[in-house]
N, C-alpha and C. Protein backbone atom coordinates (compact mmCIF):
# COMPACT_ATOMS: atom_id res chain seq x y z
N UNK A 1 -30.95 68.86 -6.18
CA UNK A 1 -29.53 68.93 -5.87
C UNK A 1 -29.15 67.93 -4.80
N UNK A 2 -30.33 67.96 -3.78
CA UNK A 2 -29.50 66.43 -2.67
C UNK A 2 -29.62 64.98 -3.31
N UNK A 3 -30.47 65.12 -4.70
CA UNK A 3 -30.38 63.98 -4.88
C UNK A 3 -29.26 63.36 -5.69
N UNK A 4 -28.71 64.56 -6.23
CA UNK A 4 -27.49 64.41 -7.15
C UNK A 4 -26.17 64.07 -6.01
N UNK A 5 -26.30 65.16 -4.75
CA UNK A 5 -24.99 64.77 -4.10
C UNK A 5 -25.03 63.30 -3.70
N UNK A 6 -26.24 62.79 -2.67
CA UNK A 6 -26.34 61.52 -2.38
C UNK A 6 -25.61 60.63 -3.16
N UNK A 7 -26.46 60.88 -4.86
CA UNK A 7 -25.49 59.66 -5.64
C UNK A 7 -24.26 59.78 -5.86
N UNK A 8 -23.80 61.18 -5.88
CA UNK A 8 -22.04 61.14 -6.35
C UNK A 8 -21.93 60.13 -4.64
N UNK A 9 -22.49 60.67 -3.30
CA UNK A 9 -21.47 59.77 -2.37
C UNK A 9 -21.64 58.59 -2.58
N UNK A 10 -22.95 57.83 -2.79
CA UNK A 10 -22.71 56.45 -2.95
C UNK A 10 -21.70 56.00 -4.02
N UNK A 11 -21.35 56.73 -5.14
CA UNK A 11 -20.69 56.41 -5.80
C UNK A 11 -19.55 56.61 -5.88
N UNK A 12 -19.29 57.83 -4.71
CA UNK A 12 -17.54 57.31 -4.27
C UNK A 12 -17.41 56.37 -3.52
N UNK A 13 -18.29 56.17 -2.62
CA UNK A 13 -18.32 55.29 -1.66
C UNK A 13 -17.98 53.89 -1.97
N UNK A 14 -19.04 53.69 -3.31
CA UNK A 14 -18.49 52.25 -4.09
C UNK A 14 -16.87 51.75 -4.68
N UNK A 15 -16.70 53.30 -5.39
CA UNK A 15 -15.20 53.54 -5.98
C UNK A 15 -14.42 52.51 -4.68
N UNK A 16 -14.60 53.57 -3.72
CA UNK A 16 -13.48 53.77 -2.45
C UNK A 16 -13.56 51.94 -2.22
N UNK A 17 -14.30 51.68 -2.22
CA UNK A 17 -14.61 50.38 -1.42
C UNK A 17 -14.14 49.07 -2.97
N UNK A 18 -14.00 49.32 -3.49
CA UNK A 18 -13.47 48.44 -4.86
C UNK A 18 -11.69 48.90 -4.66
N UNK A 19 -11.46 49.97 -4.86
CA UNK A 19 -9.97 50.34 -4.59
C UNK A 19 -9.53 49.78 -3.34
N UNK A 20 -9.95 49.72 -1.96
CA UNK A 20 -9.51 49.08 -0.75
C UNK A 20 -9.08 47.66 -1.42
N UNK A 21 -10.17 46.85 -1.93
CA UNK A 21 -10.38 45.34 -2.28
C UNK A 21 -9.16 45.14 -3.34
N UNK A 22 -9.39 45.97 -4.05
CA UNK A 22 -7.96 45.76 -5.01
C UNK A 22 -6.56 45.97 -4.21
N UNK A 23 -6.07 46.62 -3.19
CA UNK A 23 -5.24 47.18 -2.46
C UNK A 23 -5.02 46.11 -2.05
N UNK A 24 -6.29 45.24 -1.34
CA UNK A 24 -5.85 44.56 -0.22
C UNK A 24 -5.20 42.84 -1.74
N UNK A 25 -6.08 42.69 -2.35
CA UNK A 25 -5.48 41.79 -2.91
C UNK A 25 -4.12 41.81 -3.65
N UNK A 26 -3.78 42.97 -3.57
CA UNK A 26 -2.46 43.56 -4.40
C UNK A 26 -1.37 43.56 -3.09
N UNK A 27 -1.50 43.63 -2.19
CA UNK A 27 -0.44 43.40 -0.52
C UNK A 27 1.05 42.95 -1.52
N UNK A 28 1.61 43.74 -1.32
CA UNK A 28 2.65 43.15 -1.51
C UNK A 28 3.93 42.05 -0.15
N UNK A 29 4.27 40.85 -0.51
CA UNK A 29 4.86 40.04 0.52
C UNK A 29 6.59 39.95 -0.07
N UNK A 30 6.89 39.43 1.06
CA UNK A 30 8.18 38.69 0.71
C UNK A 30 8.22 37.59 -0.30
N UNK A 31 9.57 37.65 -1.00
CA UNK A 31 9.46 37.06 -1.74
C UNK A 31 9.88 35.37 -1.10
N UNK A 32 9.58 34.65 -1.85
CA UNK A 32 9.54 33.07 -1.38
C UNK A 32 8.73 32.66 -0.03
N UNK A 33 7.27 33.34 0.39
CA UNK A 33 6.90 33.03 0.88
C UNK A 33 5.42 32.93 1.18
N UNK A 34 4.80 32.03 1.80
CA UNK A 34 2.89 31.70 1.83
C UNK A 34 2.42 32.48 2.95
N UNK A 35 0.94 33.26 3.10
CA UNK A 35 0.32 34.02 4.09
C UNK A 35 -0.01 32.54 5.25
N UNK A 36 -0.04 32.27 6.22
CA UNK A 36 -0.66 30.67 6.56
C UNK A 36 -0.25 30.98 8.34
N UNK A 37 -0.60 29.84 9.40
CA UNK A 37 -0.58 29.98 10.18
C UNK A 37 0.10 28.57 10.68
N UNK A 38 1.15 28.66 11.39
CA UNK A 38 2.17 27.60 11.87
C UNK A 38 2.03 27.74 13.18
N UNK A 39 1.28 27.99 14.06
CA UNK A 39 1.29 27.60 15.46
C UNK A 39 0.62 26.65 15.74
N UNK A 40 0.25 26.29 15.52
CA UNK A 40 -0.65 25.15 16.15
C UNK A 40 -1.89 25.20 16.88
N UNK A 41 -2.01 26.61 16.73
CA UNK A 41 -3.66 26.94 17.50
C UNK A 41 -4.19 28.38 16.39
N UNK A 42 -5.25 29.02 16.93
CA UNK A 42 -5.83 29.68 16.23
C UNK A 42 -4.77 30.87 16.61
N UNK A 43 -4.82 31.49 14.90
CA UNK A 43 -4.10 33.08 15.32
C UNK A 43 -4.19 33.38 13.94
N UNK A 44 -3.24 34.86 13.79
CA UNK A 44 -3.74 35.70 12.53
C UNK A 44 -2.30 34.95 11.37
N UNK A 45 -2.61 34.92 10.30
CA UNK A 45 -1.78 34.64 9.23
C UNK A 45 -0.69 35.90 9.10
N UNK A 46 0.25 34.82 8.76
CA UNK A 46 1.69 35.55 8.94
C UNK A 46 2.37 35.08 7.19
N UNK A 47 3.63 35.73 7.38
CA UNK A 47 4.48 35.70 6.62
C UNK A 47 5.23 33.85 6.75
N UNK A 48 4.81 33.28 6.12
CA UNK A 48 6.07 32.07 6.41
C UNK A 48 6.63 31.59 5.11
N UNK A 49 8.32 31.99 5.61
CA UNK A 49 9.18 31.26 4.29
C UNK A 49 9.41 30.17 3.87
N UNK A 50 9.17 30.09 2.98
CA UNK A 50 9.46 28.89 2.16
C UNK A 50 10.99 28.72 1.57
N UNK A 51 11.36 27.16 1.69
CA UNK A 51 12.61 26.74 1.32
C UNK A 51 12.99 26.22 0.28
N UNK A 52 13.72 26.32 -0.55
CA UNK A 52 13.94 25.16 -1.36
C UNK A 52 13.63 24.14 -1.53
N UNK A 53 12.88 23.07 -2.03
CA UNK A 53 12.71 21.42 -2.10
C UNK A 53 11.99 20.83 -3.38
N UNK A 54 12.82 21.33 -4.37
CA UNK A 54 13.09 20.70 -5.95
C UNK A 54 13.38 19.57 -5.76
N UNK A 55 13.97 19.13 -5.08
CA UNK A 55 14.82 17.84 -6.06
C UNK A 55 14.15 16.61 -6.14
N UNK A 56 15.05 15.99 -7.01
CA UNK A 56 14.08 14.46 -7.83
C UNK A 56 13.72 13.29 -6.44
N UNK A 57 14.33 13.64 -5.53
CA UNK A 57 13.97 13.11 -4.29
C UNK A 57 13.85 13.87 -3.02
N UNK A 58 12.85 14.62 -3.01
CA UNK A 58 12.21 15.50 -1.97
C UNK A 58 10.83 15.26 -2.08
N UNK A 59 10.71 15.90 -0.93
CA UNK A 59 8.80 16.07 -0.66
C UNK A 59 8.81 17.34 0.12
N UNK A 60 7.78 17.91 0.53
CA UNK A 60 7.40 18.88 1.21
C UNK A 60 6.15 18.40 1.86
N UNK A 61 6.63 18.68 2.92
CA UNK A 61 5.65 18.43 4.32
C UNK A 61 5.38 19.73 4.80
N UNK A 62 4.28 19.24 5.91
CA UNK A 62 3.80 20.30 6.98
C UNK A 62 3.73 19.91 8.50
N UNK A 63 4.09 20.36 9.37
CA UNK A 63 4.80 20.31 10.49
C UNK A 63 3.98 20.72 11.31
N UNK A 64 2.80 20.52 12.25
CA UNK A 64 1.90 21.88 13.19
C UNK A 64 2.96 22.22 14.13
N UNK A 65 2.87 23.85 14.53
CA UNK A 65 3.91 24.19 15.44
C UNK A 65 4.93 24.93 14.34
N UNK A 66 5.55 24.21 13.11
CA UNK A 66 6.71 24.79 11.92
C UNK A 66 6.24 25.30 11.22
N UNK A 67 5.25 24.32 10.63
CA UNK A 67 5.40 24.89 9.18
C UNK A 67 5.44 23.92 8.21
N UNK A 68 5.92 24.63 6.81
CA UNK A 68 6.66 23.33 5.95
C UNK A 68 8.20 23.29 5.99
N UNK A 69 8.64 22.02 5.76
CA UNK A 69 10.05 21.37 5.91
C UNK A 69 9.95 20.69 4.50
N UNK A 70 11.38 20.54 4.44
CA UNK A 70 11.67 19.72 2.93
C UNK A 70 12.20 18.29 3.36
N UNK A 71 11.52 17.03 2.82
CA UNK A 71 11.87 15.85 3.17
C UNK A 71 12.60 15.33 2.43
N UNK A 72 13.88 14.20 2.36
CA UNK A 72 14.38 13.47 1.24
C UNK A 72 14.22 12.32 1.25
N UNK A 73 13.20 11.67 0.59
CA UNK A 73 13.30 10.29 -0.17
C UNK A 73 14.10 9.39 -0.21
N UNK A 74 14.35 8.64 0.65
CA UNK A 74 15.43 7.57 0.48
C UNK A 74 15.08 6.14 -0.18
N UNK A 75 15.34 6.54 -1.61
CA UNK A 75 15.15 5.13 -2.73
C UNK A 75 13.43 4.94 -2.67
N UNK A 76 13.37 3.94 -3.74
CA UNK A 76 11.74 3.66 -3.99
C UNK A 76 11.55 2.41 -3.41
N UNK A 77 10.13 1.92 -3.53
CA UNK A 77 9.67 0.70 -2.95
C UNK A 77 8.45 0.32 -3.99
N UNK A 78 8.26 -0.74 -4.86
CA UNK A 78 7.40 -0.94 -4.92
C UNK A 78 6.83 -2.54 -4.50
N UNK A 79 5.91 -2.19 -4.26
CA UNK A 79 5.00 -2.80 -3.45
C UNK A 79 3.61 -3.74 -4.50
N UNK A 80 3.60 -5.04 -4.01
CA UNK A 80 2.41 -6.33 -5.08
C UNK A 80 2.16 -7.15 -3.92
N UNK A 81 0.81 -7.44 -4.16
CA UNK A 81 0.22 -8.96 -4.07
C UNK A 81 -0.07 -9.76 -4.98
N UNK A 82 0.85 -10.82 -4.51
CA UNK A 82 0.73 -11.80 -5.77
C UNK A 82 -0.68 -12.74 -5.58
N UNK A 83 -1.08 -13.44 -5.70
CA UNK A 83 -1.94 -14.95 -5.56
C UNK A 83 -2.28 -15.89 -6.62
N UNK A 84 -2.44 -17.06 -6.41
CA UNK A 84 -2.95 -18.02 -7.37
C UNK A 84 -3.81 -18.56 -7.45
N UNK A 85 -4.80 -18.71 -8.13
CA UNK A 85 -6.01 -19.60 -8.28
C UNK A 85 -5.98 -20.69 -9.32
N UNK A 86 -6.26 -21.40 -8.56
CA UNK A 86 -6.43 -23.17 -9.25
C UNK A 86 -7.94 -23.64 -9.14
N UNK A 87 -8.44 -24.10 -10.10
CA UNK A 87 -9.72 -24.21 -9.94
C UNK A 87 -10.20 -25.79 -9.94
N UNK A 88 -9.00 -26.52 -9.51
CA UNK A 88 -9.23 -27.91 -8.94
C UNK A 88 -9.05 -27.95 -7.81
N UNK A 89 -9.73 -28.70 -7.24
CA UNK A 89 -9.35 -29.36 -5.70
C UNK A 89 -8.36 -29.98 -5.51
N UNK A 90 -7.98 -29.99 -4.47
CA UNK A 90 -6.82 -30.70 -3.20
C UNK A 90 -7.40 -32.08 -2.90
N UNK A 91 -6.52 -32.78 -3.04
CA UNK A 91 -7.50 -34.24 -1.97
C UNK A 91 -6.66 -33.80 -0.75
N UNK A 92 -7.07 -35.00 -0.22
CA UNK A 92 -6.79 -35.48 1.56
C UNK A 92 -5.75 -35.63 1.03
N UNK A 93 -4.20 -35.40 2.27
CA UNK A 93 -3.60 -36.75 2.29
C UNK A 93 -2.34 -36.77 0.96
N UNK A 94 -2.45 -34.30 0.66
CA UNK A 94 -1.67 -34.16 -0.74
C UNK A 94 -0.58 -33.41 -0.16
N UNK A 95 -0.11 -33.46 -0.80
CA UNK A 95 1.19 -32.26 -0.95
C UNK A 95 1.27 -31.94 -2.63
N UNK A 96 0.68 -30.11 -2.89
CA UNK A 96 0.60 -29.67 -4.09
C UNK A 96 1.52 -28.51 -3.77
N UNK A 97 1.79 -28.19 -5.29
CA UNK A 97 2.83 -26.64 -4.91
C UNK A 97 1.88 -26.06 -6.12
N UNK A 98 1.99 -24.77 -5.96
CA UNK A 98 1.02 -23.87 -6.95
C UNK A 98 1.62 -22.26 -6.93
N UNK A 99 1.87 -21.97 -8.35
CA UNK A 99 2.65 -20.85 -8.79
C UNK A 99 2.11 -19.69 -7.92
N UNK A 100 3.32 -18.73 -7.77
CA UNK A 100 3.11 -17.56 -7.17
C UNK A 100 1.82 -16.70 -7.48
N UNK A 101 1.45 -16.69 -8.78
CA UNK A 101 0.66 -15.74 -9.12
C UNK A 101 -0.03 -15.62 -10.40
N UNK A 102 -1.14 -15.82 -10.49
CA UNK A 102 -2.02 -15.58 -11.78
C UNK A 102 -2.98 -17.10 -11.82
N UNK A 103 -3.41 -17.50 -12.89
CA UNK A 103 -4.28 -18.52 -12.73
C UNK A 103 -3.42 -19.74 -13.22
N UNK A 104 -4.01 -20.79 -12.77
CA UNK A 104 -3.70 -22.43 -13.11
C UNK A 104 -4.61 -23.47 -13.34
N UNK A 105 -4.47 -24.13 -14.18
CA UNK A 105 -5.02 -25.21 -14.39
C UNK A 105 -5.56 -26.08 -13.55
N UNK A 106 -4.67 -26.55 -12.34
CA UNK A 106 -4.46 -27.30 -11.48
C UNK A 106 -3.28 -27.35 -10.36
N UNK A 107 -2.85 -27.58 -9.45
CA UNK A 107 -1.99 -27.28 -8.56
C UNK A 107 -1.07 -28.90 -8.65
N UNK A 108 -0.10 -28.71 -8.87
CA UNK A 108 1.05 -30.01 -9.12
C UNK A 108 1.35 -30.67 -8.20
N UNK A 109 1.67 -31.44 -8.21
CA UNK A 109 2.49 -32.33 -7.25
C UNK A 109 4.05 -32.27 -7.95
N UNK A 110 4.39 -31.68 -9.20
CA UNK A 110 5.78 -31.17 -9.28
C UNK A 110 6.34 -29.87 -9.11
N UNK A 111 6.77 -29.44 -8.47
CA UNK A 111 7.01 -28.03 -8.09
C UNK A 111 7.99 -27.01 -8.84
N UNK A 112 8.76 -27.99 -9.90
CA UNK A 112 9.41 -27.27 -11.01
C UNK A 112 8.37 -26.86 -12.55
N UNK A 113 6.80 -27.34 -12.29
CA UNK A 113 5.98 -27.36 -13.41
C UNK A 113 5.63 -25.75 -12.87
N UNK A 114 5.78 -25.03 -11.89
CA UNK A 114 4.77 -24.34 -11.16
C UNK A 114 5.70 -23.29 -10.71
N UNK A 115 6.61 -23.46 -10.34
CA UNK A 115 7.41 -22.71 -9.58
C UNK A 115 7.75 -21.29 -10.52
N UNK A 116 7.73 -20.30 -9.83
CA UNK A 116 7.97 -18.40 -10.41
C UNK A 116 9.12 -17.64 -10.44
N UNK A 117 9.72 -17.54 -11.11
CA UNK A 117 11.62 -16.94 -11.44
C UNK A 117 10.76 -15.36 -11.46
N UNK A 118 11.87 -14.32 -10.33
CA UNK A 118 11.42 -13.14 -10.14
C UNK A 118 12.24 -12.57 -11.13
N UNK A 119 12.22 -11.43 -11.28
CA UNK A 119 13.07 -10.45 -12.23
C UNK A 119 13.45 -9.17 -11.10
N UNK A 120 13.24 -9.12 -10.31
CA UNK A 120 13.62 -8.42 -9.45
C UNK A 120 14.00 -8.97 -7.61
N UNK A 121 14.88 -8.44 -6.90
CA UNK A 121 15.03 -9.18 -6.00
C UNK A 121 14.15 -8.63 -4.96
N UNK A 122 13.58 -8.90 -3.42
CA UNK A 122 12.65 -8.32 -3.03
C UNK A 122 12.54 -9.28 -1.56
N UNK A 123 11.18 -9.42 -0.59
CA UNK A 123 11.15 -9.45 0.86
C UNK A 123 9.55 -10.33 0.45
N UNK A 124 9.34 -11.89 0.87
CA UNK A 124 7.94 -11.90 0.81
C UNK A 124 7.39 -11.82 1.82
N UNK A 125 6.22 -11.20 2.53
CA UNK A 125 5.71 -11.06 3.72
C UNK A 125 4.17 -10.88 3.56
N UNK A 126 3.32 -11.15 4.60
CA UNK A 126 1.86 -11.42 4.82
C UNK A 126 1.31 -12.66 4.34
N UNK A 127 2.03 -13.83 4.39
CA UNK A 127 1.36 -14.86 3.74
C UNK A 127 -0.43 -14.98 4.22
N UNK A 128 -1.06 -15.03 3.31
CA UNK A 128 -2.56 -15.78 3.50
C UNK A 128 -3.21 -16.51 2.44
N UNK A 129 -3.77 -17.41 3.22
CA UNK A 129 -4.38 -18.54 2.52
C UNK A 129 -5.86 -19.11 2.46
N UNK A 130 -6.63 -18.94 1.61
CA UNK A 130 -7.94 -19.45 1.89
C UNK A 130 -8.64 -20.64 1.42
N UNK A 131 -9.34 -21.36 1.59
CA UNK A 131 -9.76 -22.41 0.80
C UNK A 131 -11.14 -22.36 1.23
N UNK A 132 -11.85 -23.00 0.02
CA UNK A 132 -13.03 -23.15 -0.16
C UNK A 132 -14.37 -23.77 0.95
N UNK A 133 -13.44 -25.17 0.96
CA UNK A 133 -13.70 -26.01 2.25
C UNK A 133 -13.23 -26.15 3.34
N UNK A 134 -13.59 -25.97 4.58
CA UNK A 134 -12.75 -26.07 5.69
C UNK A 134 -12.15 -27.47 6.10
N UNK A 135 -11.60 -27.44 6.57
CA UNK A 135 -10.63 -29.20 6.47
C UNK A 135 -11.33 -29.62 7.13
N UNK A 136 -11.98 -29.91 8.35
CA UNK A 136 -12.78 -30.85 9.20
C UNK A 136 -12.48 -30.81 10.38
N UNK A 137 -13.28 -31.53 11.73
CA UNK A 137 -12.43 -31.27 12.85
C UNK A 137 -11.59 -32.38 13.13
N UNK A 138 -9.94 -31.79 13.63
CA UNK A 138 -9.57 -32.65 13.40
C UNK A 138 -8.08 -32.09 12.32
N UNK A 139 -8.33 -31.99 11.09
CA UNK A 139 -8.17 -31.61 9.97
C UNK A 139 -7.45 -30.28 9.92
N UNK A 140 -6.12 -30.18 9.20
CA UNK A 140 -5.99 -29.21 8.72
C UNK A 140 -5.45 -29.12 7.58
N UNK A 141 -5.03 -27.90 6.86
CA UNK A 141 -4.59 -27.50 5.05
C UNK A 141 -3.01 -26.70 5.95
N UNK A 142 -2.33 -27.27 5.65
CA UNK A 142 -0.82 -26.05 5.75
C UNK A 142 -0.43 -25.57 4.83
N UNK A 143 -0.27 -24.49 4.60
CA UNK A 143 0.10 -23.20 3.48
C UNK A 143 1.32 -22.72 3.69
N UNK A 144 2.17 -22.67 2.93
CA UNK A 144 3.72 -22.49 2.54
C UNK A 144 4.26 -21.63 1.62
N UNK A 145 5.30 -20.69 1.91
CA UNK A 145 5.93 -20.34 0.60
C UNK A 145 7.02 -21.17 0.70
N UNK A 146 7.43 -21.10 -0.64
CA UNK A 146 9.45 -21.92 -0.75
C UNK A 146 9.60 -20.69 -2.16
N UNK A 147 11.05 -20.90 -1.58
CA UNK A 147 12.06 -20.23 -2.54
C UNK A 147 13.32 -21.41 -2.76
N UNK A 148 13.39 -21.02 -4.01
CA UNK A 148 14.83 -22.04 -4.91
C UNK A 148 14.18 -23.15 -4.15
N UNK A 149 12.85 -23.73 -4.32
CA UNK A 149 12.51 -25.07 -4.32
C UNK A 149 12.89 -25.78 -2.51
N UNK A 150 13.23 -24.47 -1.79
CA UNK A 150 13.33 -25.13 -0.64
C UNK A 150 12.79 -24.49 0.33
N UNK A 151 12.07 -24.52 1.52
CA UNK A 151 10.65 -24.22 2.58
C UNK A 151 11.72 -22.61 3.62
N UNK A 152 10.71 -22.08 3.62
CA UNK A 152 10.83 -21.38 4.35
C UNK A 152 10.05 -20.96 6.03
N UNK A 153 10.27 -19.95 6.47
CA UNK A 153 9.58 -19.61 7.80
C UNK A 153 8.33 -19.13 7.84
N UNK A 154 7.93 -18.99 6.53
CA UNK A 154 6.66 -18.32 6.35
C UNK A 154 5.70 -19.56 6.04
N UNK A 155 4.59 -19.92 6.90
CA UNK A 155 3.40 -20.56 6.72
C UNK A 155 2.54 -20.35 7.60
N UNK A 156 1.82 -20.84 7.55
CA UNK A 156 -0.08 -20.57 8.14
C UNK A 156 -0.59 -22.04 7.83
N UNK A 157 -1.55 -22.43 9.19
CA UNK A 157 -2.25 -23.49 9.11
C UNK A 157 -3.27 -23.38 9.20
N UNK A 158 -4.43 -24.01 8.45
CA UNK A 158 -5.70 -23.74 8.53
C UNK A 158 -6.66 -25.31 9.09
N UNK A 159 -6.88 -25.00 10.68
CA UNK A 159 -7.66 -26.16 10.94
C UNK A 159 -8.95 -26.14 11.44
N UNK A 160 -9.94 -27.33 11.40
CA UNK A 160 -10.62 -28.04 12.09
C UNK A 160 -11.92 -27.14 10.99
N UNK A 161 -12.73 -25.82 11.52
CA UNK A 161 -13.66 -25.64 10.61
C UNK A 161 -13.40 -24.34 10.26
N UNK A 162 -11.95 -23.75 10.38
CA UNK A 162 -11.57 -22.40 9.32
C UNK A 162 -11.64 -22.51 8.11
N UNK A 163 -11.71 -21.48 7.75
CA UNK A 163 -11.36 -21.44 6.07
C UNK A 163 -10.66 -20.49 5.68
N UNK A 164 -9.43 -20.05 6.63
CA UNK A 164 -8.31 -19.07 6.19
C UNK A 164 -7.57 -18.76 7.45
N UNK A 165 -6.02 -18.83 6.92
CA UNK A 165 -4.97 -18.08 8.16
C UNK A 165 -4.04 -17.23 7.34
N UNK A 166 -3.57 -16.80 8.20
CA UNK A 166 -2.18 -15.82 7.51
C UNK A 166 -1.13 -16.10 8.61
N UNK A 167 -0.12 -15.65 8.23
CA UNK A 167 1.72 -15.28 8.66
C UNK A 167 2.01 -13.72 8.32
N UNK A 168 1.86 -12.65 9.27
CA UNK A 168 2.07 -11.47 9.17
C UNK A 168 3.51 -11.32 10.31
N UNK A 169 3.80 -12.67 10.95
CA UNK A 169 5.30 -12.54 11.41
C UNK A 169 6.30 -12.48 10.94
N UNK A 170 6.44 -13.89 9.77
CA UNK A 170 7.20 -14.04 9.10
C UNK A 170 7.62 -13.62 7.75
N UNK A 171 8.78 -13.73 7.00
CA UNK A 171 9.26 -12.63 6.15
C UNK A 171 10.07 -13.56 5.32
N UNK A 172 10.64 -13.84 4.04
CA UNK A 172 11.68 -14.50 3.14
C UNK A 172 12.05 -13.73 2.38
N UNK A 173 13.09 -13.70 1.95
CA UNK A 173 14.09 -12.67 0.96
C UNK A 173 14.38 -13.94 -0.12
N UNK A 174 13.96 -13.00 -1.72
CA UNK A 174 14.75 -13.53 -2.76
C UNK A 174 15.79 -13.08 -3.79
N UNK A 175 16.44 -13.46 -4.04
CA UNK A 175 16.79 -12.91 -5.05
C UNK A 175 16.52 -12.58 -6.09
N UNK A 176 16.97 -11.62 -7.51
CA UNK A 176 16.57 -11.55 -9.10
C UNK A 176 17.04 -12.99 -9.44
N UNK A 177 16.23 -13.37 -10.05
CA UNK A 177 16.35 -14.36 -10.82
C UNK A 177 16.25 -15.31 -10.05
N UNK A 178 15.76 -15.89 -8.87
CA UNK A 178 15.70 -17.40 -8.72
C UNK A 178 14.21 -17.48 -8.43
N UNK A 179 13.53 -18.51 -7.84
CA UNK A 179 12.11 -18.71 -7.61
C UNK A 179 11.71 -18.78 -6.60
N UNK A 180 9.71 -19.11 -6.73
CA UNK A 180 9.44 -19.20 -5.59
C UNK A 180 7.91 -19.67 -5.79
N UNK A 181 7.44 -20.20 -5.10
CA UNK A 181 5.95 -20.78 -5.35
C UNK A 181 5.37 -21.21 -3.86
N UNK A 182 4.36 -21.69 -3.58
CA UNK A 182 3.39 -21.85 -2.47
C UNK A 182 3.36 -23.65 -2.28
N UNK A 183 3.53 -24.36 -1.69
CA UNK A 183 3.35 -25.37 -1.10
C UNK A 183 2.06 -25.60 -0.09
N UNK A 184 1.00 -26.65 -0.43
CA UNK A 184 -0.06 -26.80 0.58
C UNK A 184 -0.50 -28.42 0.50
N UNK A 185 -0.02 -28.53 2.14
CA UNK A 185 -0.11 -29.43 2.51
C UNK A 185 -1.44 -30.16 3.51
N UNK A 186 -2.48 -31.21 2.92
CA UNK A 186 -3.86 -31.96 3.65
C UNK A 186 -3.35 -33.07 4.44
N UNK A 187 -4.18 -33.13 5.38
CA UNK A 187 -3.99 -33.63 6.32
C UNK A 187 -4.67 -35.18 5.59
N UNK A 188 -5.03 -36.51 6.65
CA UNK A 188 -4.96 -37.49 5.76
C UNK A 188 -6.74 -37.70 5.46
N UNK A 189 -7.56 -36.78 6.57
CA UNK A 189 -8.91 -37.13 6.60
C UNK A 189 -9.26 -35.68 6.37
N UNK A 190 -8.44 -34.66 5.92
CA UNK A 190 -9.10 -33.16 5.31
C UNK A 190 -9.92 -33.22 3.99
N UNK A 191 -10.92 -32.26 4.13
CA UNK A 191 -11.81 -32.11 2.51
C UNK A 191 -11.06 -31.69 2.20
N UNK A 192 -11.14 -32.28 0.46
CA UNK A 192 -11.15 -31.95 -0.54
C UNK A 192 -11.39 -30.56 -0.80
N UNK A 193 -10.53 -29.53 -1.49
CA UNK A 193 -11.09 -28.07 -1.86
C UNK A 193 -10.19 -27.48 -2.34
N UNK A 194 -10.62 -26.60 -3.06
CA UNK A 194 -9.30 -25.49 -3.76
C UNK A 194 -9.10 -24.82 -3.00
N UNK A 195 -7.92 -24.32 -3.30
CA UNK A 195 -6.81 -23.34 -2.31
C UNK A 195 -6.42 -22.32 -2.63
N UNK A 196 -6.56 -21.15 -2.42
CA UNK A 196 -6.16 -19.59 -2.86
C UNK A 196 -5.32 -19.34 -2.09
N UNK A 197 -3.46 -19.36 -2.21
CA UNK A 197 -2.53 -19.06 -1.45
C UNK A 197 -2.41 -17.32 -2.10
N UNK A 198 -1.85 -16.52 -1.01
CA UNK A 198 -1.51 -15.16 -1.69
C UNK A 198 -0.62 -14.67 -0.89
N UNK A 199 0.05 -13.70 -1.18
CA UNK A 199 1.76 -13.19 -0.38
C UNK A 199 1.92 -11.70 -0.70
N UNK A 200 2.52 -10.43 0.08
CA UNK A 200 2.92 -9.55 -0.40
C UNK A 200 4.43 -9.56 -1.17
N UNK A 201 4.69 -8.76 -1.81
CA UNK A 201 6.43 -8.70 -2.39
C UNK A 201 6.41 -7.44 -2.05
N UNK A 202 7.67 -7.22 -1.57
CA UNK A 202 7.83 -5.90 -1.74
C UNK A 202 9.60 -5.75 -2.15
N UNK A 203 9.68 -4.63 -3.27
CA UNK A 203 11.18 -4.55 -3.59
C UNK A 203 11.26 -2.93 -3.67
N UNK A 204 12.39 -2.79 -3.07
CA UNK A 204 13.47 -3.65 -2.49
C UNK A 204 12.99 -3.71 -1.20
């Protein structure tokens, strides 16, 4: 007989202890809101409401100290690096222009053979430029963007035994539809070498 009672208790005991677990996962809360902790230090989970933030331009953030907040999106951005590779050399002593972006034959000395019509209007910024060979001492490679075929504030010079600069000061705005391409200019006793110009866009 004690061995029979023993097991009925363990086996309420188990009951009891499965019913708590179900209880506790069954808690009923407020509605529109997460169990979580918004102070900013350690403590027990609370009730925190949640707000509205559907829309096609919102986000939902988290705040230490709040909580979550609903953010709104103001317009899109997208964001490219363009660059070009030419797999001829520069002489001394050139002035080449070479398309915004993708591969080339060779880098021109006409700048309407080369030059890139955007389809969107946009901001160019981070110019950098690398080349193969370093110009010499002495020597440098100047790296350029132009838009509508005429120079802008954005360039980088690369001298003596570098082999890369950038322009993270300067900035040019284009329009949809007009152009824009890279200009690089050798000095009269610089090596010979190919030139990898590259630029961010960003639109708008």
């Amino acid at each position: 007989m004690s061995s029979m009672r023993e097991l009925a208790s363990v086996h309420s005991c188990s009951l009891l202890s499965r019913d708590a677990g179900i209880e506790v996962k069954a808690a009923r809360m407020m509605r529109n809101t997460l169990k979580g902790n918004a102070t900013g230090s350690t403590a027990n989970a609370q009730d925190i409401t949640m707000m509205s933030c559907s829309g096609s331009n919102n986000a939902l953030q988290w705040t230490s100290g709040t909580g979550p907040t609903c953010a709104t999106i103001s317009g899109t951005e997208t964001r490219q690096t363009m660059g070009s590779y030419c797999n001829t050399q520069q002489a001394a002593s050139a002035t080449s222009y070479y398309a915004l972006d993708g591969l080339c034959p060779s880098a021109s000395a006409t700048e309407l053979t080369v030059n890139k019509y955007v389809a969107m209007g946009g901001t160019f910024k981070n110019l950098g430029c690398v080349v193969a060979n370093a110009p010499g001492t002495g020597q440098s490679d100047i790296c350029s963007l132009r838009v509508d075929g005429g120079p802008t504030s954005v360039t980088c010079t690369i001298s003596n035994s570098s082999t890369s600069c950038t322009d993270i000061t300067h900035t040019a705005s284009i329009l949809a539809g007009h152009s824009g391409d890279y200009q690089v200019v050798t000095s009269s006793g610089a090596t010979a070498t190919r030139v990898f110009p590259y630029i961010e866009f960003d639109n708008p």
